[in-house]
N, C-alpha and C. Protein backbone atom coordinates (compact mmCIF):
# COMPACT_ATOMS: atom_id res chain seq x y z
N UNK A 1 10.35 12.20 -3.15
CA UNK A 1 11.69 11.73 -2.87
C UNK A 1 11.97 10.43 -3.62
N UNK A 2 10.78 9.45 -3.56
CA UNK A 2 10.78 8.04 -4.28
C UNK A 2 10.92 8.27 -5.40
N UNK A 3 10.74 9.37 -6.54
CA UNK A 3 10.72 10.09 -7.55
C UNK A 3 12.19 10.26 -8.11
N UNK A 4 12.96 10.77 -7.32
CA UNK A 4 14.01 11.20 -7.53
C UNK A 4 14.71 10.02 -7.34
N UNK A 5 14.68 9.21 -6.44
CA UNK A 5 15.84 7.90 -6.21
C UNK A 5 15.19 6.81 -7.30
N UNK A 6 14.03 6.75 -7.50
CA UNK A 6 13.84 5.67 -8.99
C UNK A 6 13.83 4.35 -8.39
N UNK A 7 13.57 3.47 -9.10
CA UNK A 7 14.00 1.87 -8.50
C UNK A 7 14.79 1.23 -9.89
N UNK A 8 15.32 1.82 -10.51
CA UNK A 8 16.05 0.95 -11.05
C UNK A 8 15.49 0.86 -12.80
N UNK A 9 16.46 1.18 -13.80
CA UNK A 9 16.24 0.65 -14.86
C UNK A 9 15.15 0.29 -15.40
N UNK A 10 14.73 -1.02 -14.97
CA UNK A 10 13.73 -2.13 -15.59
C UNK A 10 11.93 -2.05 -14.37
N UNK A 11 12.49 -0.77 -13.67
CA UNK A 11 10.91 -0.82 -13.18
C UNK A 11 10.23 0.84 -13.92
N UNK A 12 9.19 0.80 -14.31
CA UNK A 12 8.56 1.97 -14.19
C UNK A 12 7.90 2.19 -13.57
N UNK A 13 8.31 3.63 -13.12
CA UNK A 13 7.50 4.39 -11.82
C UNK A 13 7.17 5.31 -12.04
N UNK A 14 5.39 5.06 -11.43
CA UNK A 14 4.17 5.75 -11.83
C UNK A 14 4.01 6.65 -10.43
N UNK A 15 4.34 8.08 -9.78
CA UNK A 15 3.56 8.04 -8.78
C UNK A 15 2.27 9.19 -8.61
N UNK A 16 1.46 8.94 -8.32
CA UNK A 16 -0.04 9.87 -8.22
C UNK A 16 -0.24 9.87 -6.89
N UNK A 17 -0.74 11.49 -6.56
CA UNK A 17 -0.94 11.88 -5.03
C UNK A 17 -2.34 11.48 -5.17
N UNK A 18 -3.09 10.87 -4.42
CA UNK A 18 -4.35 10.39 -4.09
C UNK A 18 -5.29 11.37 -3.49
N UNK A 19 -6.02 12.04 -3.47
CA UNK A 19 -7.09 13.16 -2.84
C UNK A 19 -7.48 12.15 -1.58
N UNK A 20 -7.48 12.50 -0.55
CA UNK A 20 -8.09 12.37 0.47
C UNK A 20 -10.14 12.05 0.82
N UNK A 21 -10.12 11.87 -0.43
CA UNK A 21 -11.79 11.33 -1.09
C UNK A 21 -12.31 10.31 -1.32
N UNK A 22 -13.27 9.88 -0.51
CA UNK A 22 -13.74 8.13 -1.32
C UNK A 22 -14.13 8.17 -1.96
N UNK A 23 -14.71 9.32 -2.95
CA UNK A 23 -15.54 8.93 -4.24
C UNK A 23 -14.57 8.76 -5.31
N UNK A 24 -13.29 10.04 -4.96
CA UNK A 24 -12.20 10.34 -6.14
C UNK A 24 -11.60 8.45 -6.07
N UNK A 25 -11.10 7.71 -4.91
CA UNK A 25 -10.47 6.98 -4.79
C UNK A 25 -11.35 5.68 -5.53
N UNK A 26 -12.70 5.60 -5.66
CA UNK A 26 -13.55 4.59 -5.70
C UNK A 26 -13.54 4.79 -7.46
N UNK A 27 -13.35 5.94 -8.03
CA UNK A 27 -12.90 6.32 -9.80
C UNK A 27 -11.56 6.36 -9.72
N UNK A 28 -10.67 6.52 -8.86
CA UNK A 28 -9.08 6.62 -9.69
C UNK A 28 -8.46 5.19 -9.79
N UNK A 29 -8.92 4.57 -8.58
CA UNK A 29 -7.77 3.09 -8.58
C UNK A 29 -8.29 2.59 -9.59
N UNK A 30 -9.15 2.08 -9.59
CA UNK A 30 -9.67 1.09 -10.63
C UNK A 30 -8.91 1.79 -12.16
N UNK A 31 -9.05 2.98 -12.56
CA UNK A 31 -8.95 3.98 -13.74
C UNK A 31 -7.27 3.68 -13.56
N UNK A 32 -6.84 4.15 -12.59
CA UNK A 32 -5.00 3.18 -12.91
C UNK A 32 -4.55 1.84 -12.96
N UNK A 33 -5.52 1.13 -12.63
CA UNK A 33 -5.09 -0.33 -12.61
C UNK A 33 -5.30 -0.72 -14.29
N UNK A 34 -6.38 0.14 -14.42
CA UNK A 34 -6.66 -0.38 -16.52
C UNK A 34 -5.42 0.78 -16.89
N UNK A 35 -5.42 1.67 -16.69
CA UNK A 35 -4.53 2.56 -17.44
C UNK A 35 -3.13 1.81 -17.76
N UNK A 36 -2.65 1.31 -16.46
CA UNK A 36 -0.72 0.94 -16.43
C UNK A 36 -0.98 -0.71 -16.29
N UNK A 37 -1.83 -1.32 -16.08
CA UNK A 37 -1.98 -2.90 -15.80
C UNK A 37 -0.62 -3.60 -14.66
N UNK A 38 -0.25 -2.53 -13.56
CA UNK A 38 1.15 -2.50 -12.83
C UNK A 38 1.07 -4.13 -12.48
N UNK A 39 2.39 -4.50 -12.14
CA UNK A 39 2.60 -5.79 -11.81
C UNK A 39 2.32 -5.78 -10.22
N UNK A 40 2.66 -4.42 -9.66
CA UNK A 40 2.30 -3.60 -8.43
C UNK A 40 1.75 -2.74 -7.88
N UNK A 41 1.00 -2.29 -7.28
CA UNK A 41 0.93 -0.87 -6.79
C UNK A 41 0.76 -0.83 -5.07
N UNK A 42 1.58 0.51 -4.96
CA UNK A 42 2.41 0.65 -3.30
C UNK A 42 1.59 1.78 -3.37
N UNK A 43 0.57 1.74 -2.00
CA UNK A 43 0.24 3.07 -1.77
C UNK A 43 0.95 3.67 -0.43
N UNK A 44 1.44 4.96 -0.37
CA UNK A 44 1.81 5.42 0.49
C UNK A 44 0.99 6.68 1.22
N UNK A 45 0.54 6.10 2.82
CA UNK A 45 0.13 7.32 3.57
C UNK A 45 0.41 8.07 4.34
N UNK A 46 0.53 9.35 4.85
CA UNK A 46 0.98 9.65 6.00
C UNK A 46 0.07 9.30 7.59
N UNK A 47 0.55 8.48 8.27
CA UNK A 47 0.17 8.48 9.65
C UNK A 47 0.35 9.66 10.88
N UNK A 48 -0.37 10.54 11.30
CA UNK A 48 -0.23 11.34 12.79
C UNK A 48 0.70 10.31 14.02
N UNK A 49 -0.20 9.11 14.02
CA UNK A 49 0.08 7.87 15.20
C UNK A 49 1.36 7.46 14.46
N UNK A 50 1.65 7.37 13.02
CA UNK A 50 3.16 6.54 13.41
C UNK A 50 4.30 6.98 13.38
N UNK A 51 5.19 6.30 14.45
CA UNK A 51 6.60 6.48 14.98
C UNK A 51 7.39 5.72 13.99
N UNK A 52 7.10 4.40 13.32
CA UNK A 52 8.42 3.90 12.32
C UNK A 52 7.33 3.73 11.02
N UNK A 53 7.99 3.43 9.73
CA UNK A 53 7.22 2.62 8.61
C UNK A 53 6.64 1.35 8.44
N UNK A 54 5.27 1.51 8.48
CA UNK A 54 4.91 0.29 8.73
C UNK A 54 3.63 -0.23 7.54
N UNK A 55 4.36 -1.18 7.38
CA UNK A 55 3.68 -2.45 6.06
C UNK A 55 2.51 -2.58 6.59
N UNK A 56 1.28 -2.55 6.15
CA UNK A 56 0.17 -2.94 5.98
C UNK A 56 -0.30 -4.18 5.58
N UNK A 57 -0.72 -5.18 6.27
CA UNK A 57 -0.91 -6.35 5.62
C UNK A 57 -2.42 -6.82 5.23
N UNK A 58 -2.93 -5.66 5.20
CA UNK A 58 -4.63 -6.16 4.77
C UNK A 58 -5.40 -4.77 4.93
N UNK A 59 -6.14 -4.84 3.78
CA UNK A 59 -7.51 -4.00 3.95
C UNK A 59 -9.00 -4.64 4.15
N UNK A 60 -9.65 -3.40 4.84
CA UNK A 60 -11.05 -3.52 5.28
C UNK A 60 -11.98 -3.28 4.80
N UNK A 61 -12.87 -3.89 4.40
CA UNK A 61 -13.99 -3.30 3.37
C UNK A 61 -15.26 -2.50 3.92
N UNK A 62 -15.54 -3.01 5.37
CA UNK A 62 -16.44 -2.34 6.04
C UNK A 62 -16.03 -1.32 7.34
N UNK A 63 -17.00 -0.15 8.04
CA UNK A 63 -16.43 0.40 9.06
C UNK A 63 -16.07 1.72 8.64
N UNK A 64 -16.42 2.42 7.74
CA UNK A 64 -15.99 3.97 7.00
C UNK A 64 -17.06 5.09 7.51
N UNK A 65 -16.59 5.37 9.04
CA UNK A 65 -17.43 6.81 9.15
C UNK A 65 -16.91 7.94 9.17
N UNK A 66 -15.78 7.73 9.22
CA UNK A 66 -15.53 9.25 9.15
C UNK A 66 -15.44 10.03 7.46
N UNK A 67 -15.76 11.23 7.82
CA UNK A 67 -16.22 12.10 7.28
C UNK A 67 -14.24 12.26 6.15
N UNK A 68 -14.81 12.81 4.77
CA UNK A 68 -13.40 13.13 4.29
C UNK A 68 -13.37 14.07 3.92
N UNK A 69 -12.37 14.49 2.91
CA UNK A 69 -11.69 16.13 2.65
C UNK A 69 -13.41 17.34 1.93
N UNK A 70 -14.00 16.35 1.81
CA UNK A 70 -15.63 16.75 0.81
C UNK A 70 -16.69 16.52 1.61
N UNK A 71 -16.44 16.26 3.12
CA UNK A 71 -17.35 16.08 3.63
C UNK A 71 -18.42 15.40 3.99
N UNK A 72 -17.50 13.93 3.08
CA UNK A 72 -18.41 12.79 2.40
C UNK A 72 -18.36 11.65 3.41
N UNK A 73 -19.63 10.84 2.94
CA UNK A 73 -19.14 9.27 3.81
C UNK A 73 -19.80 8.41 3.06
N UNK A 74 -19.06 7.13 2.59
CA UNK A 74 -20.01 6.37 2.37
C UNK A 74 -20.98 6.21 2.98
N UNK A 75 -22.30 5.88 2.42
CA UNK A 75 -23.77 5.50 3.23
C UNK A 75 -23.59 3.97 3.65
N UNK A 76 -22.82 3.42 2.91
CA UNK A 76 -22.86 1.69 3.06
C UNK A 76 -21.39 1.32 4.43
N UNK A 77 -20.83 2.52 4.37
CA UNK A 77 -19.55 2.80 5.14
C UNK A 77 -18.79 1.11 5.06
N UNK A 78 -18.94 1.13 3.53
CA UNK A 78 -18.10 0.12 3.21
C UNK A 78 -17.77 0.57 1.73
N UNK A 79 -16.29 -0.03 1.06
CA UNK A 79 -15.47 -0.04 0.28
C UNK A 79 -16.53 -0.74 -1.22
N UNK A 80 -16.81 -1.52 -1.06
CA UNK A 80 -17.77 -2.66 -2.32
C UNK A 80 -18.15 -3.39 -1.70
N UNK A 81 -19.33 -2.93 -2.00
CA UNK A 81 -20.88 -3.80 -0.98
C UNK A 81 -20.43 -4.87 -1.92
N UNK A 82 -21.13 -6.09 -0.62
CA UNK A 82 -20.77 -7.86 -0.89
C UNK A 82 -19.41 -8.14 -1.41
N UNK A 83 -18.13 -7.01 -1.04
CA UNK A 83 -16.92 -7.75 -1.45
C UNK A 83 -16.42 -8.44 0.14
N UNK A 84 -15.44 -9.09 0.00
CA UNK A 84 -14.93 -9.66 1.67
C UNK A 84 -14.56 -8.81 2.81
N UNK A 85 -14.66 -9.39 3.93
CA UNK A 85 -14.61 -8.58 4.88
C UNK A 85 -13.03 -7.48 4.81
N UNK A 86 -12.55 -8.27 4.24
CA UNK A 86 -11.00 -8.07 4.77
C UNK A 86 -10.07 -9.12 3.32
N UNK A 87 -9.03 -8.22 2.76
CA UNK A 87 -8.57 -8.50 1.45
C UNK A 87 -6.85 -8.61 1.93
N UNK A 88 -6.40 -9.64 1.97
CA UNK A 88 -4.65 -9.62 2.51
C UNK A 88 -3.80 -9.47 1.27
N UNK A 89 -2.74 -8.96 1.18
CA UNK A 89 -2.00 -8.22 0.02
C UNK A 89 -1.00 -10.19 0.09
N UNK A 90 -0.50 -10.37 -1.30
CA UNK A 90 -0.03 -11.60 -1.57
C UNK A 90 1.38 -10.87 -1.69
N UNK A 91 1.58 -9.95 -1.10
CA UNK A 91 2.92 -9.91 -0.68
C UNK A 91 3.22 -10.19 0.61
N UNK A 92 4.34 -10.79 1.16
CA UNK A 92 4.57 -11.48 2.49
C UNK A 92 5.73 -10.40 2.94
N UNK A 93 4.43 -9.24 3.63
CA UNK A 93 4.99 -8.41 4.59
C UNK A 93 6.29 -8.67 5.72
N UNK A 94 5.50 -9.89 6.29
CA UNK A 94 6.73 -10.47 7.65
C UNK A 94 8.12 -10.42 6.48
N UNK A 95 8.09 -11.43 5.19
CA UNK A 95 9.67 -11.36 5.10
C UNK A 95 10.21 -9.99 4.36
N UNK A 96 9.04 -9.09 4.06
CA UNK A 96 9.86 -8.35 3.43
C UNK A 96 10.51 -6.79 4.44
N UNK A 97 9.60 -6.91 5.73
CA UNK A 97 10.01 -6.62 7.01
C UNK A 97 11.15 -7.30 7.25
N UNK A 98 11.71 -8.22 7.60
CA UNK A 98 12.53 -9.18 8.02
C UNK A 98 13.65 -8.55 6.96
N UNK A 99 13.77 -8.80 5.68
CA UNK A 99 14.89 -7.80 4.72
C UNK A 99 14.88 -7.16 4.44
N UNK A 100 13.40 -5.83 4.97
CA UNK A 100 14.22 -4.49 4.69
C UNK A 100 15.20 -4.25 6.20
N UNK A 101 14.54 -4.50 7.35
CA UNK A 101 15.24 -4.51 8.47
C UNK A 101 16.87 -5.09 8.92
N UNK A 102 17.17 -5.99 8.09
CA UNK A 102 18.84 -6.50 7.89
C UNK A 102 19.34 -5.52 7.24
N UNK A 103 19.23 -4.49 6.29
CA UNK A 103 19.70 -3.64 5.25
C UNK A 103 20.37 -2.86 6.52
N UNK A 104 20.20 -2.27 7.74
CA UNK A 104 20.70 -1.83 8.12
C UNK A 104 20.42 -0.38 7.91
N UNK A 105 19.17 0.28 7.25
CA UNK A 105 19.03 1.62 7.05
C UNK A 105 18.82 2.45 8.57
N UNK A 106 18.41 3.51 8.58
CA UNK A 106 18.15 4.23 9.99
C UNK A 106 16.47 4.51 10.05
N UNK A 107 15.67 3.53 9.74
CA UNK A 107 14.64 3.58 9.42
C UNK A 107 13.73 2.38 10.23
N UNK A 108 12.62 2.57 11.05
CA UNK A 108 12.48 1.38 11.66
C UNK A 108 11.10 0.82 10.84
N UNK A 109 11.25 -0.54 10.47
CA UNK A 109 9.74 -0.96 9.74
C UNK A 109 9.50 -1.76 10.66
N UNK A 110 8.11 -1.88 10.65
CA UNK A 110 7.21 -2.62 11.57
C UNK A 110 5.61 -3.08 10.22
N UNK A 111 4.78 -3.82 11.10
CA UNK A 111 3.90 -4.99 10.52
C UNK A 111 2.34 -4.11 11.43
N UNK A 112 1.34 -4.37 10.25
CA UNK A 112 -0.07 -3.97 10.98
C UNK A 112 -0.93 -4.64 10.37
N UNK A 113 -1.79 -4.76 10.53
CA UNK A 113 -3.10 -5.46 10.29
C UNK A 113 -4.21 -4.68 10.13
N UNK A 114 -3.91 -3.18 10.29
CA UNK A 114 -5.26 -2.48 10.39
C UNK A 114 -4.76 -1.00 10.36
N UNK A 115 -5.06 -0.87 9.08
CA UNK A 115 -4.93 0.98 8.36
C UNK A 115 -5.39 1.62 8.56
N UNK A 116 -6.47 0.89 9.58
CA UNK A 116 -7.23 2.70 10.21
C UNK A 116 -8.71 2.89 9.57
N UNK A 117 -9.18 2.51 9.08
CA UNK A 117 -10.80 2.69 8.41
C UNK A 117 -10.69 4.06 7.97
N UNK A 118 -9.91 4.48 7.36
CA UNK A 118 -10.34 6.05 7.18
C UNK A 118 -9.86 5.53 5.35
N UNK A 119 -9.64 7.05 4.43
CA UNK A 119 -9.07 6.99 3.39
C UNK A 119 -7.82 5.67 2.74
N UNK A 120 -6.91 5.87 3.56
CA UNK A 120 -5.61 5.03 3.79
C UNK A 120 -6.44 3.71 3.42
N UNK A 121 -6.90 3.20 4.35
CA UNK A 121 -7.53 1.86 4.49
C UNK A 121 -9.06 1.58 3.43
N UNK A 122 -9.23 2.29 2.91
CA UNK A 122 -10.37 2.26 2.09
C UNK A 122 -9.61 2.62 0.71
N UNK A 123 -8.62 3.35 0.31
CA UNK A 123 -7.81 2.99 -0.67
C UNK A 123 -6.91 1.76 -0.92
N UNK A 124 -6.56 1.22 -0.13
CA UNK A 124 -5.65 0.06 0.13
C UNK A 124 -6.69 -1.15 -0.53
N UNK A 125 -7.75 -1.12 0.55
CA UNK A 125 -9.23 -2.34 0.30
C UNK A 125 -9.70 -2.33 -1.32
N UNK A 126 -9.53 -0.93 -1.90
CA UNK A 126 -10.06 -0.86 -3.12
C UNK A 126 -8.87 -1.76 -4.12
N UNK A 127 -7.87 -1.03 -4.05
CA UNK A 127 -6.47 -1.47 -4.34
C UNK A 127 -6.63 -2.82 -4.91
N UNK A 128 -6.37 -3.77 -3.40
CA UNK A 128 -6.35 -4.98 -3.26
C UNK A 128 -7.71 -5.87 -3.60
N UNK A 129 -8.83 -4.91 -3.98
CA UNK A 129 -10.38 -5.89 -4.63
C UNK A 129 -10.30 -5.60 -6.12
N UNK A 130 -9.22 -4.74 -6.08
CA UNK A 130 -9.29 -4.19 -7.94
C UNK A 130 -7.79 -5.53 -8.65
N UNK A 131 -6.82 -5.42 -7.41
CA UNK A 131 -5.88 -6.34 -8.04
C UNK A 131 -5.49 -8.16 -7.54
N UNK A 132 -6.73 -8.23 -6.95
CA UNK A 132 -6.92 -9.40 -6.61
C UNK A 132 -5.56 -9.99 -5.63
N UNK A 133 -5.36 -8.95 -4.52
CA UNK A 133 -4.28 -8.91 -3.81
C UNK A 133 -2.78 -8.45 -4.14
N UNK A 134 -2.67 -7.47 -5.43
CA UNK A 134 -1.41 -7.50 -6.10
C UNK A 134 -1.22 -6.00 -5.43
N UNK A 135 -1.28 -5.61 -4.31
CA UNK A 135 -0.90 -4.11 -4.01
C UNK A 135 -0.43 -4.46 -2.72
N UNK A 136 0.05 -3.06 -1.94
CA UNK A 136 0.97 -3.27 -0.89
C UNK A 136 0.48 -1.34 -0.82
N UNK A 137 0.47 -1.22 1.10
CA UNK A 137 0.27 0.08 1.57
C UNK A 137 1.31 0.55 2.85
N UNK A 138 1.86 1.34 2.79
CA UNK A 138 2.84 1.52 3.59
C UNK A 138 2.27 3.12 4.13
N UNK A 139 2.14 2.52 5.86
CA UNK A 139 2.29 3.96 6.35
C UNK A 139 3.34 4.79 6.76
N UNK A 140 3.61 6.07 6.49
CA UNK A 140 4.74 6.48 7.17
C UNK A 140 4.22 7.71 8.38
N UNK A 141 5.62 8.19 9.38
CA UNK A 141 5.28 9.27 9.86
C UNK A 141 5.61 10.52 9.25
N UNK A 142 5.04 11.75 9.67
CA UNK A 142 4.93 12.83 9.30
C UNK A 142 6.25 13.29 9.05
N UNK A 143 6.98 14.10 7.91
CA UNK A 143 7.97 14.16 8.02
C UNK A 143 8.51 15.24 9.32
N UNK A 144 9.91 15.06 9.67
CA UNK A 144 10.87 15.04 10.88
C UNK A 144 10.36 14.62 12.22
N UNK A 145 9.08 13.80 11.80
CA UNK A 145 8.89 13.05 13.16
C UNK A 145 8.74 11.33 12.96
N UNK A 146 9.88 10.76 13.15
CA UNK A 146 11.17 11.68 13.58
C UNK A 146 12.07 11.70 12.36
N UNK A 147 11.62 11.11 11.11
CA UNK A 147 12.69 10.90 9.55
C UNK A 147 12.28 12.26 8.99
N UNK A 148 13.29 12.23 7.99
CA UNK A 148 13.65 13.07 6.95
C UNK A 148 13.36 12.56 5.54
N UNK A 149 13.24 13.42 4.87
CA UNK A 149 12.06 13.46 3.03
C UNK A 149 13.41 12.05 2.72
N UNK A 150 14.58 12.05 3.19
CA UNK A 150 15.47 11.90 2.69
C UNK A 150 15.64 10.32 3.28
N UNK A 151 15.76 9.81 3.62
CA UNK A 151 15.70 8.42 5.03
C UNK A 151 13.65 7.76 4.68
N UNK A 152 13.13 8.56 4.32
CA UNK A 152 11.93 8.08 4.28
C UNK A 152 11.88 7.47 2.43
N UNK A 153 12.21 8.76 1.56
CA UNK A 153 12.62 8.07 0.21
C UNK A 153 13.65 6.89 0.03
N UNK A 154 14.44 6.76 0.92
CA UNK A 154 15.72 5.49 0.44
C UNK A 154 14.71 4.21 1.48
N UNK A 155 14.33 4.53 2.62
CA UNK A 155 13.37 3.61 3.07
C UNK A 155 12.00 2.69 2.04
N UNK A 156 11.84 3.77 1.81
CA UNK A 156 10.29 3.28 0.36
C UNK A 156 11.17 2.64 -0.96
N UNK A 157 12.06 3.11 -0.94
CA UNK A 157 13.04 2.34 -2.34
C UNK A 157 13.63 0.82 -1.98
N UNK A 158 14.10 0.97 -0.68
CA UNK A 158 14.46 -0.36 -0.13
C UNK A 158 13.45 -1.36 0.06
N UNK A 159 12.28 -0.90 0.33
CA UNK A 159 10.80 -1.96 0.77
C UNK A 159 10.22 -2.04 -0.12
N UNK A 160 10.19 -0.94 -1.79
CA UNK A 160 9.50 -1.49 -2.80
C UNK A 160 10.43 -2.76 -3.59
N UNK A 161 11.56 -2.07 -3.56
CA UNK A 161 12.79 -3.39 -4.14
C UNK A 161 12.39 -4.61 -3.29
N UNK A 162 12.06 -5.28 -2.22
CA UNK A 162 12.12 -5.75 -1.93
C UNK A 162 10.82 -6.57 -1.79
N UNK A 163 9.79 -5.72 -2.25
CA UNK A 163 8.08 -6.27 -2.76
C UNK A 163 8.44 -6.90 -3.95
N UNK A 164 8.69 -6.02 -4.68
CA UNK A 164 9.15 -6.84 -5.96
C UNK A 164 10.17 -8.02 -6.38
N UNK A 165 10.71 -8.05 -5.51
CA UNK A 165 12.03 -9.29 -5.35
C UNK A 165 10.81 -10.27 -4.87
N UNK A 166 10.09 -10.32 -4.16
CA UNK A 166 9.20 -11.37 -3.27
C UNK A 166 8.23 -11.45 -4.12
N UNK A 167 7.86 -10.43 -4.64
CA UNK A 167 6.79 -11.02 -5.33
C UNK A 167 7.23 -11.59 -6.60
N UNK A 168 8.35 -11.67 -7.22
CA UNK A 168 8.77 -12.24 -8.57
C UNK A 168 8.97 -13.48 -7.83
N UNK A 169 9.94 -13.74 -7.03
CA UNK A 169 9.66 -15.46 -6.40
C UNK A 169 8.52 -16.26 -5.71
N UNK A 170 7.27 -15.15 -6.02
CA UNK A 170 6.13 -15.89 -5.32
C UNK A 170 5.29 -16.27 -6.58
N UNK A 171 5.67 -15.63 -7.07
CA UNK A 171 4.84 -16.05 -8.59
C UNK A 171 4.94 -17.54 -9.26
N UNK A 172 6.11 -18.33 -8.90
CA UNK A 172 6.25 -19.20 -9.29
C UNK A 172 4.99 -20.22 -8.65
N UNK A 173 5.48 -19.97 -7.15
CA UNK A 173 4.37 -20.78 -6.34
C UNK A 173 2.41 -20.48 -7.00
N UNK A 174 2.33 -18.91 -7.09
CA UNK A 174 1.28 -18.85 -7.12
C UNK A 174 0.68 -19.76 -8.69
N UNK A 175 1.28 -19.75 -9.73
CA UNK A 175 0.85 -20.21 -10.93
C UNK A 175 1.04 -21.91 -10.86
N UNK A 176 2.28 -22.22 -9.64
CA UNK A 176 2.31 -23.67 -9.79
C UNK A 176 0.46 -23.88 -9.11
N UNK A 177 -0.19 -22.97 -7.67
CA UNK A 177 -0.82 -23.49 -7.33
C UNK A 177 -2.53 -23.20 -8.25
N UNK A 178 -2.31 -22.52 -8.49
CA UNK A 178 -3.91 -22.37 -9.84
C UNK A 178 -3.56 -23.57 -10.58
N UNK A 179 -2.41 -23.70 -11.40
CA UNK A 179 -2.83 -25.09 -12.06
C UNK A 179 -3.15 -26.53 -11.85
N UNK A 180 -3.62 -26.59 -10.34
CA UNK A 180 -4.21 -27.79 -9.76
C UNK A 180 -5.46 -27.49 -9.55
């Protein structure tokens, strides 16, 4: 659906369905982050548990038992042995919650701290150790519970526009603060 509505002119949009695999995920992110060098990357999952769209504000590096689409598990049931416990995306979820929620869509976003240790959250962790916090993961619910392909695509268009608006004005801060 995000496909079809675009973000605009001056962004290019890349999107790849992710296999449900930690080994595929532990070779693809990294392999797209060199491929496109994105200024961003938004992963999107489907949630069973969620009722509105909700921003992800951090991945987990340790805690991976369950089993995936191959039957697999990490042995270390972690993301990259000796990386941090926990990797926060340098996009500022609260405000970009805060303005997708004024837009007035029929879409409810909400804020989490915790993706679940499964795929979702072990793609996100990779994400964010491959781009040194430059990614963002959004869960959604299943479609017609209770949105539509249609309300869920203008939703993801409104909250990536709005990563990218935040993160072009955070950039200033971030380069003023490395050069001290």
């Amino acid at each position: 659906e995000l496909e079809k509505l675009g973000l605009g002119d001056d962004v290019d949009l890349h999107v790849y369905e992710v296999p449900v695999e930690y080994q595929t995920v532990q070779r693809l992110i990294p392999a797209l982050w060199k491929k496109h060098s994105p200024q961003l990357v938004v992963h999107v999952g489907v949630s069973g548990m969620a009722t509105t769209v909700t921003l992800e504000k951090c991945g987990h590096n340790v805690g991976y038992k369950g089993l995936d689409n191959c039957r697999f598990c990490p042995g270390s049931q972690c993301c990259v042995e000796g990386g941090p416990e926990c990797i926060d995306s340098i996009i500022d979820m609260e405000a970009v919650c805060r303005r997708v929620s004024a837009l007035g869509l029929d879409v409810t976003v909400t804020i989490s701290k915790d993706a679940g240790r499964y795929l979702c959250d072990f793609t996100y962790y990779t994400s964010l150790y491959q781009s040194r916090g430059r990614s963002a993961f959004i869960h959604v619910p299943p479609l017609g519970k209770p949105y539509s392909a249609e309300q869920l695509g203008r939703a993801l268009q409104a909250i990536i526009e709005e990563m990218l608006d935040v993160l072009e004005h955070s950039e200033d801060k971030i380069n003023c603060q490395h050069e001290h």
